[in-house]
N, C-alpha and C. Protein backbone atom coordinates (compact mmCIF):
# COMPACT_ATOMS: atom_id res chain seq x y z
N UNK A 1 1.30 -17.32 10.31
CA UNK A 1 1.86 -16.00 10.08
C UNK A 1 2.53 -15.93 8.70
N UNK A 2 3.26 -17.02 8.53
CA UNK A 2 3.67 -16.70 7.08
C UNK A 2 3.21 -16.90 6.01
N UNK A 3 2.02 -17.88 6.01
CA UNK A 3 0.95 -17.96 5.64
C UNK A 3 0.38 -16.45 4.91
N UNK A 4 -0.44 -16.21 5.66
CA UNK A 4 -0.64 -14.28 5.73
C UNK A 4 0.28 -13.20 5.33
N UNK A 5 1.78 -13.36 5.35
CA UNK A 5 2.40 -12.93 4.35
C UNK A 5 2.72 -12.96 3.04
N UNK A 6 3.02 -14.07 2.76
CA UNK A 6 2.85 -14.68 1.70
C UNK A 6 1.28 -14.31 0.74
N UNK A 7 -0.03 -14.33 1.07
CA UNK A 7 -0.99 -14.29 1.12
C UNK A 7 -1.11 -12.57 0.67
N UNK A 8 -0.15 -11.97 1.46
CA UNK A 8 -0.65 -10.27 0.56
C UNK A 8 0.64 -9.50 0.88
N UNK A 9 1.08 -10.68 -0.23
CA UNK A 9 2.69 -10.20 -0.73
C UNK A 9 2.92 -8.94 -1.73
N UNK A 10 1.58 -8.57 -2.22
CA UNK A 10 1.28 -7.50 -2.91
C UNK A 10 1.58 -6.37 -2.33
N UNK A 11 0.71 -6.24 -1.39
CA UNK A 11 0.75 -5.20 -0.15
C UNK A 11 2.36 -5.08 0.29
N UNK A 12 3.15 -5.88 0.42
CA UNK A 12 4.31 -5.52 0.91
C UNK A 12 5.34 -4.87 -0.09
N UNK A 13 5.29 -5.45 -1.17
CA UNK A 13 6.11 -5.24 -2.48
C UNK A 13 5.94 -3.78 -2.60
N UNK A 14 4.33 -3.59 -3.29
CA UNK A 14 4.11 -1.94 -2.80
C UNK A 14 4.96 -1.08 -1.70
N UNK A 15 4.17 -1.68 -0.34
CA UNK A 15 4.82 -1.05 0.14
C UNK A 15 6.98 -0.67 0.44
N UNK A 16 7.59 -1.41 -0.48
CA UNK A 16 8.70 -1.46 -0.72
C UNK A 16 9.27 -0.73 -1.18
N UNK A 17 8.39 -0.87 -2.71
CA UNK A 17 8.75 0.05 -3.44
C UNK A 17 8.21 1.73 -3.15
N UNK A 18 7.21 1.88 -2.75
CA UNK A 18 6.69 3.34 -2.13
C UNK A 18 8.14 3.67 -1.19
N UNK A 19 8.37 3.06 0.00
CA UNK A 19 9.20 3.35 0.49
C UNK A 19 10.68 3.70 0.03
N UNK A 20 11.08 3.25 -0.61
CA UNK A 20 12.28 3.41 -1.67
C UNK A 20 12.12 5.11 -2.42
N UNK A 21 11.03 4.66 -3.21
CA UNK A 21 10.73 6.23 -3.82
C UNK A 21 10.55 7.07 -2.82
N UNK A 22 9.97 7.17 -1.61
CA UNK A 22 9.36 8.20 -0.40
C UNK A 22 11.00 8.95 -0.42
N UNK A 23 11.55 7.96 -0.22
CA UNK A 23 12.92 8.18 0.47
C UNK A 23 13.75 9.08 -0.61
N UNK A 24 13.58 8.72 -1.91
CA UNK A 24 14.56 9.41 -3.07
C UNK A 24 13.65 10.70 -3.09
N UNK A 25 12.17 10.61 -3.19
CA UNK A 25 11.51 12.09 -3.47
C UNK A 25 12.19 12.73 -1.92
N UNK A 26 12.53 12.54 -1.28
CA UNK A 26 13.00 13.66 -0.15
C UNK A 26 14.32 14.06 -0.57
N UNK A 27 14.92 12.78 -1.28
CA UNK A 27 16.28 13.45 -1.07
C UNK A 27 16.88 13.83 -2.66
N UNK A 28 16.13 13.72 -3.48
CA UNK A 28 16.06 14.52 -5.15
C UNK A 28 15.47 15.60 -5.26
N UNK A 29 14.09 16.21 -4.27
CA UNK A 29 13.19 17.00 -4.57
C UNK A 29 13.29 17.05 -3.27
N UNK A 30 12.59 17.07 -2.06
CA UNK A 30 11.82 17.56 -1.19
C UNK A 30 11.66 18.92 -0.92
N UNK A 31 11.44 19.46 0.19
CA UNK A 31 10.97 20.81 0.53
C UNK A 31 12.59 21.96 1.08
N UNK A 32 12.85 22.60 0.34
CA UNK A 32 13.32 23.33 0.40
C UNK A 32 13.34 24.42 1.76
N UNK A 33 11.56 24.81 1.94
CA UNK A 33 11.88 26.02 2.98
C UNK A 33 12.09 25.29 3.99
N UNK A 34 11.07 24.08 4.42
CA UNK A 34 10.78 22.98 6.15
C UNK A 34 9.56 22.95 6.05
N UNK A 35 8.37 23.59 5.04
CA UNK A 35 7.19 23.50 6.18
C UNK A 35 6.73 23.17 5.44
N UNK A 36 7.00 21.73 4.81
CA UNK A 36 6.01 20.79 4.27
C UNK A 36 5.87 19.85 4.83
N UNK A 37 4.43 19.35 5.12
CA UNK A 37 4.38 18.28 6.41
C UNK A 37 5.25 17.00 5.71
N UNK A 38 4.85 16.83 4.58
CA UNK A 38 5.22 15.33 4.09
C UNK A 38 6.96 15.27 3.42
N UNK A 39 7.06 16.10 2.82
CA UNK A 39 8.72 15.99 2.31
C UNK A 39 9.49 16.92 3.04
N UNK A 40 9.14 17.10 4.26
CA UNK A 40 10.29 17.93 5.11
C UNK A 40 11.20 16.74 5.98
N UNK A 41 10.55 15.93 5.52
CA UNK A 41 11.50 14.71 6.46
C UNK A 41 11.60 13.52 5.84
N UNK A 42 12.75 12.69 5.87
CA UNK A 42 12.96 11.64 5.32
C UNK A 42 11.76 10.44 6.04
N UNK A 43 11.50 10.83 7.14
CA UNK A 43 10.79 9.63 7.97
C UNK A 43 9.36 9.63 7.33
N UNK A 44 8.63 11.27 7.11
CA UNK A 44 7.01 11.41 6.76
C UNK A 44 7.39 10.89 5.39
N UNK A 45 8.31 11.00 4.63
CA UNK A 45 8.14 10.80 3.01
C UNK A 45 8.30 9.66 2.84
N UNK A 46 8.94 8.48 3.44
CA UNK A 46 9.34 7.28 3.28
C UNK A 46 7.90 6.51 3.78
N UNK A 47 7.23 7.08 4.80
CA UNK A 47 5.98 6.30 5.42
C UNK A 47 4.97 6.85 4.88
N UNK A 48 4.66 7.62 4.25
CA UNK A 48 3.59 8.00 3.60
C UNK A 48 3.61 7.26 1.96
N UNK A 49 5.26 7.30 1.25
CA UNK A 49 4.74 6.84 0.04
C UNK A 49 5.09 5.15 0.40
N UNK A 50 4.90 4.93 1.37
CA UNK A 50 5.06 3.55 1.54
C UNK A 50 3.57 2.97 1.63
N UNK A 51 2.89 3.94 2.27
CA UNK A 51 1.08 3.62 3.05
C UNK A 51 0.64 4.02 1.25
N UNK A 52 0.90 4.74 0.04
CA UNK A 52 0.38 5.10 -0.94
C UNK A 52 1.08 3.85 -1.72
N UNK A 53 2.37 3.09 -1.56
CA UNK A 53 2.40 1.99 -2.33
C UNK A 53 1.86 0.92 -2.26
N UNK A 54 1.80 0.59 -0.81
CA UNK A 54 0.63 -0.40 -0.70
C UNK A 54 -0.42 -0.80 -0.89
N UNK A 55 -1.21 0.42 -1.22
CA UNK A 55 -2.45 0.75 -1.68
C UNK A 55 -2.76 0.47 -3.27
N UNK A 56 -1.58 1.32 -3.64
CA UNK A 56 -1.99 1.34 -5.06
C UNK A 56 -1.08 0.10 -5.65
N UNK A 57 -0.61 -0.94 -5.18
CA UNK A 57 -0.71 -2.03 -5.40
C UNK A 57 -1.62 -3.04 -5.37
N UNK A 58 -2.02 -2.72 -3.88
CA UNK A 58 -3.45 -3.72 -3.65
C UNK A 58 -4.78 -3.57 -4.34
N UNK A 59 -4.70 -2.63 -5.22
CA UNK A 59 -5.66 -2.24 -6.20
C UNK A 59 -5.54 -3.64 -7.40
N UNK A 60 -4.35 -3.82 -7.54
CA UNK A 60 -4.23 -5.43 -8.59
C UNK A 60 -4.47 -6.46 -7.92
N UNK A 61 -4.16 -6.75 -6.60
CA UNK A 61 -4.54 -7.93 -6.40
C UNK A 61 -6.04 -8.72 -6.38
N UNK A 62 -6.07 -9.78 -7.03
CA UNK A 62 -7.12 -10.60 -7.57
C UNK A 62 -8.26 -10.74 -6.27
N UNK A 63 -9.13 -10.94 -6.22
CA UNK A 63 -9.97 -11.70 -5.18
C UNK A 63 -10.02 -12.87 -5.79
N UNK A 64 -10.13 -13.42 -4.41
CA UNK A 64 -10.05 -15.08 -4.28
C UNK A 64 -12.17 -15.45 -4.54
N UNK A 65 -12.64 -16.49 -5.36
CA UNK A 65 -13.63 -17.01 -5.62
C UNK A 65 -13.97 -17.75 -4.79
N UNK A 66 -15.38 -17.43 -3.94
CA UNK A 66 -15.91 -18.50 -3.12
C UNK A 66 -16.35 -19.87 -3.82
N UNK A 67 -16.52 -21.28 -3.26
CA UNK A 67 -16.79 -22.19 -3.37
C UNK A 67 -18.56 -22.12 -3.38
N UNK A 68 -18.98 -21.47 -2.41
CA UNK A 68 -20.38 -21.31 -1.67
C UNK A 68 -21.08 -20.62 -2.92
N UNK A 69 -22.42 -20.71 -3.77
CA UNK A 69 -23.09 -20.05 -4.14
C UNK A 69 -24.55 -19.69 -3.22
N UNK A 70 -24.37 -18.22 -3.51
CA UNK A 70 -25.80 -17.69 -2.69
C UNK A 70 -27.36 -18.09 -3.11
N UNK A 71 -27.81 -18.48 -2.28
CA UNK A 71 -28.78 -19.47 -2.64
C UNK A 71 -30.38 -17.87 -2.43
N UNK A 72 -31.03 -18.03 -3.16
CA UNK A 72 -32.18 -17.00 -2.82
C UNK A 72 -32.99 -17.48 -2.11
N UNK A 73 -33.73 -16.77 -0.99
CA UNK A 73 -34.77 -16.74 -0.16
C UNK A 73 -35.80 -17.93 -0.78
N UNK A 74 -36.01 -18.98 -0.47
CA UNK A 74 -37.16 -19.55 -1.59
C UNK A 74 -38.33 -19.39 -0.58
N UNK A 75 -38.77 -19.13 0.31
CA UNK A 75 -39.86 -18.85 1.70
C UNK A 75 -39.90 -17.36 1.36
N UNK A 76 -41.06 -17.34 0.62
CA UNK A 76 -42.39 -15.66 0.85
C UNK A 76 -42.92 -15.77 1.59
């Protein structure tokens, strides 16, 4: 398990920092009248830019290089 954390520590950091900002865009800016699905609440804005930090973090993280090279069909 910690293994696997450690492992896509990216993903969490993101999601950290999304969450942090979710939370200030509600409470610097959000929705004024109520009927915005996403910044009418501290809970949708904090979990949504948390699911958008994760993401657009995990966009940097590296892939790992297989050992295995793909060998071609040599049988026509």
């Amino acid at each position: 398990m910690k293994n696997w954390i450690l492992k896509n520590k990216l993903y969490w950091i993101g999601a950290i920092v999304g969450a942090v900002a979710g939370y200030l865009y509600w409470k610097y800016v959000g929705c004024l009248t109520g009927t915005c699905s996403i910044t009418s609440s501290p809970v949708n804005s904090t979990i949504y830019f948390a699911l958008m930090g994760a993401l657009l973090f995990g966009l940097f993280k590296k892939e790992q290089k297989q050992d295995k090279a793909i060998q071609p069909d040599e049988t026509i």
